[in-house]
C-alpha atoms as a PDB file:
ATOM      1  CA  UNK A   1       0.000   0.000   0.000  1.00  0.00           C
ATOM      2  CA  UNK A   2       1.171   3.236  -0.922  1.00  0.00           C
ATOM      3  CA  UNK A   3       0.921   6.878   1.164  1.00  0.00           C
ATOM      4  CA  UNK A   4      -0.892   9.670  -0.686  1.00  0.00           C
ATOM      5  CA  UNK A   5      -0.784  12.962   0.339  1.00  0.00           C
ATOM      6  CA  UNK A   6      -4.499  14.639   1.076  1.00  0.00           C
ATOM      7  CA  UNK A   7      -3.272  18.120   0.315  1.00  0.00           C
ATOM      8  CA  UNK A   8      -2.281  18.444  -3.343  1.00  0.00           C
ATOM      9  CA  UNK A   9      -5.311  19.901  -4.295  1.00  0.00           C
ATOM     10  CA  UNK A  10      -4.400  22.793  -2.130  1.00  0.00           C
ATOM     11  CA  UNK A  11      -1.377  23.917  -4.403  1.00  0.00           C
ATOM     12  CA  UNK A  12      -1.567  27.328  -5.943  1.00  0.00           C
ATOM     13  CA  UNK A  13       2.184  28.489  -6.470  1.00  0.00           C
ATOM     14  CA  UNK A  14       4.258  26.229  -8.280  1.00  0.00           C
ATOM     15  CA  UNK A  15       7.666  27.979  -9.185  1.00  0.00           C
ATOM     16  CA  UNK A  16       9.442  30.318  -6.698  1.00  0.00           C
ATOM     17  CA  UNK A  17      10.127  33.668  -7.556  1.00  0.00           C
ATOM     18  CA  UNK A  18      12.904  34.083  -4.983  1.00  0.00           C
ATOM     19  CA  UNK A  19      16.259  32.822  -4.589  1.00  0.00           C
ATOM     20  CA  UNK A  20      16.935  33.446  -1.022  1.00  0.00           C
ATOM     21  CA  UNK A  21      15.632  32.970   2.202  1.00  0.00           C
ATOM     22  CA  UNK A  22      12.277  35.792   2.810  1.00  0.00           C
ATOM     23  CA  UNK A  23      12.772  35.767   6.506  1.00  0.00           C
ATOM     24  CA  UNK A  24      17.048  35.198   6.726  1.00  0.00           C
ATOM     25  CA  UNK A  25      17.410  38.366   4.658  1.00  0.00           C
ATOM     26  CA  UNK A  26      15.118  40.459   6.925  1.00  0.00           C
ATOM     27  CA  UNK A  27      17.512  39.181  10.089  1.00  0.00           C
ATOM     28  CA  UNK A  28      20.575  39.404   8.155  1.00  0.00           C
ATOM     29  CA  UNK A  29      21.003  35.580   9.016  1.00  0.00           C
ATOM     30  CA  UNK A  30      22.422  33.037   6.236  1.00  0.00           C
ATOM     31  CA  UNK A  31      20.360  29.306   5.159  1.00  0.00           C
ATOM     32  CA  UNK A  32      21.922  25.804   3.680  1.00  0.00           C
ATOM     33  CA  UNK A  33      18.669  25.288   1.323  1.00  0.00           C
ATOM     34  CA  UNK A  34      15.655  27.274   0.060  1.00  0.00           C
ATOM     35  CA  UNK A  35      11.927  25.511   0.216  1.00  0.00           C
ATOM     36  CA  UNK A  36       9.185  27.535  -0.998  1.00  0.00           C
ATOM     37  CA  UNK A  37       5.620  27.048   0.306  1.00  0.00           C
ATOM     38  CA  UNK A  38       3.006  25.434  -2.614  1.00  0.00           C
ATOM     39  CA  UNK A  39      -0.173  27.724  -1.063  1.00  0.00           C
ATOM     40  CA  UNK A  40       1.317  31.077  -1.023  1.00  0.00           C
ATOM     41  CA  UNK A  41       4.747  31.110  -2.974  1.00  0.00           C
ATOM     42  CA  UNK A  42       6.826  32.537   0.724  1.00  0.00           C
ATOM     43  CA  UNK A  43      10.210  31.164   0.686  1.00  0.00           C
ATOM     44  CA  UNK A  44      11.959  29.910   3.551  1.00  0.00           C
ATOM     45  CA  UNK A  45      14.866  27.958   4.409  1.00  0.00           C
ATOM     46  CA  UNK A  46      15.139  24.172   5.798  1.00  0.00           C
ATOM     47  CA  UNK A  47      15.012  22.396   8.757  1.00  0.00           C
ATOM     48  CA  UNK A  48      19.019  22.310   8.171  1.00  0.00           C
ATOM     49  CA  UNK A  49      19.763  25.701   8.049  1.00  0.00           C
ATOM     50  CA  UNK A  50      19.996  27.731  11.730  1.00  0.00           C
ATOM     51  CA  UNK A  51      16.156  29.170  11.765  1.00  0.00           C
ATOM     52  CA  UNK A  52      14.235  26.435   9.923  1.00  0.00           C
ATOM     53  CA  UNK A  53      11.783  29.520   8.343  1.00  0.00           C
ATOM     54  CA  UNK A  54      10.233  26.846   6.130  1.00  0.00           C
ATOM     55  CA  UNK A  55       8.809  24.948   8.661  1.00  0.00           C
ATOM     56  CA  UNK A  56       7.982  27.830  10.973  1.00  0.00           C
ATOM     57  CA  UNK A  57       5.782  29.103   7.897  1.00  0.00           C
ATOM     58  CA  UNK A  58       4.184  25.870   8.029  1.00  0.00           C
ATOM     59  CA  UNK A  59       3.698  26.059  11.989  1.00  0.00           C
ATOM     60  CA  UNK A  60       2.371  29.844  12.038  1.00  0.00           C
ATOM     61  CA  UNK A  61       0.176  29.531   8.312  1.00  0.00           C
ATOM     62  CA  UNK A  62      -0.720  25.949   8.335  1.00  0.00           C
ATOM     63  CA  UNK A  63      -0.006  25.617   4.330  1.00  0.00           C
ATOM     64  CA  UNK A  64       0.809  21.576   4.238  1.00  0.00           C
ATOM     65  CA  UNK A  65       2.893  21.197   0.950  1.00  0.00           C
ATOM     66  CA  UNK A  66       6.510  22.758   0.312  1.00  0.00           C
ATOM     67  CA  UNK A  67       8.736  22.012  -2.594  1.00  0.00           C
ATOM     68  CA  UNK A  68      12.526  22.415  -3.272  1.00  0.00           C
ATOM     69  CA  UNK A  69      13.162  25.850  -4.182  1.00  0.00           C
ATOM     70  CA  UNK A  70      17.197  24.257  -5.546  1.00  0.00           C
ATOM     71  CA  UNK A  71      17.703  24.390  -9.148  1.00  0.00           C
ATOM     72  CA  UNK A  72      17.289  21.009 -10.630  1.00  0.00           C
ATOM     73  CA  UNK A  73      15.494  19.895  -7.793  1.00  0.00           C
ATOM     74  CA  UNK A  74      11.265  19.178  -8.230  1.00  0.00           C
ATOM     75  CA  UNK A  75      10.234  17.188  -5.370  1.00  0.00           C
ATOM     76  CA  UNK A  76       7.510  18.536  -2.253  1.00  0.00           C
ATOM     77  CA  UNK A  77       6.928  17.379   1.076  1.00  0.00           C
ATOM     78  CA  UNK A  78       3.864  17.126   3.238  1.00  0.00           C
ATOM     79  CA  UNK A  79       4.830  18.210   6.724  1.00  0.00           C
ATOM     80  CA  UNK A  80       1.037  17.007   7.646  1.00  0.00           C
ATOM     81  CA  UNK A  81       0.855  13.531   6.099  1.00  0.00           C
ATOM     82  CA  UNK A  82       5.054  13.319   6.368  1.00  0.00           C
ATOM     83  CA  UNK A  83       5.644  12.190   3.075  1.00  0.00           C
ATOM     84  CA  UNK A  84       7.197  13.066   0.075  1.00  0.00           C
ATOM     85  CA  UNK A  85       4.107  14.469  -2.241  1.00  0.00           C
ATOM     86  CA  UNK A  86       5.479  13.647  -5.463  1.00  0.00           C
ATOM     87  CA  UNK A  87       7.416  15.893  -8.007  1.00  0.00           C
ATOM     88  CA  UNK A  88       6.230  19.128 -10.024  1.00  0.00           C
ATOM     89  CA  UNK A  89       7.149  19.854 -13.876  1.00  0.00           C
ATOM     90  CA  UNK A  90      10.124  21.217 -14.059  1.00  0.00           C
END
């Protein structure tokens, strides 16, 4: 049996518009990789970076489904159902 996320239908943004961490800038902090949110485009860094913006987005907005905002790099993540969500055209 194979995990499906519940949330895909909730994705409005599908390519970020931002190279750098939304939240690091505004601190003057630095991030190790960029994940955008799939509801409402914010970009935020990951859970291995210092601040873990990405998932504090998640925590404060609720907005399930991330993706990889690397270049070369499609797949999402549901921090709800904890699973990989798939991949997005590139």
């Amino acid at each position: 049996m194979s995990l499906q996320c519940t949330h895909v239908t909730l994705i409005k943004v599908t390519h970020p518009d931002k190279r750098y961490c939304e939240d690091c800038v505004k601190t003057g902090d630095w991030w190790v990789h960029l994940r955008m949110c799939l509801t409402c485009g914010h970009v935020g860094c990951c859970d291995s970076s210092p601040n873990k913006h990405a998932t504090k987005h998640f925590n404060a907005s609720g907005h399930p489904l991330i993706r990889s905002a690397e270049p070369g790099e499609r797949w999402t993540w549901c921090y709800v159902d904890e699973i990989v969500a798939g991949e997005l055209a590139a």
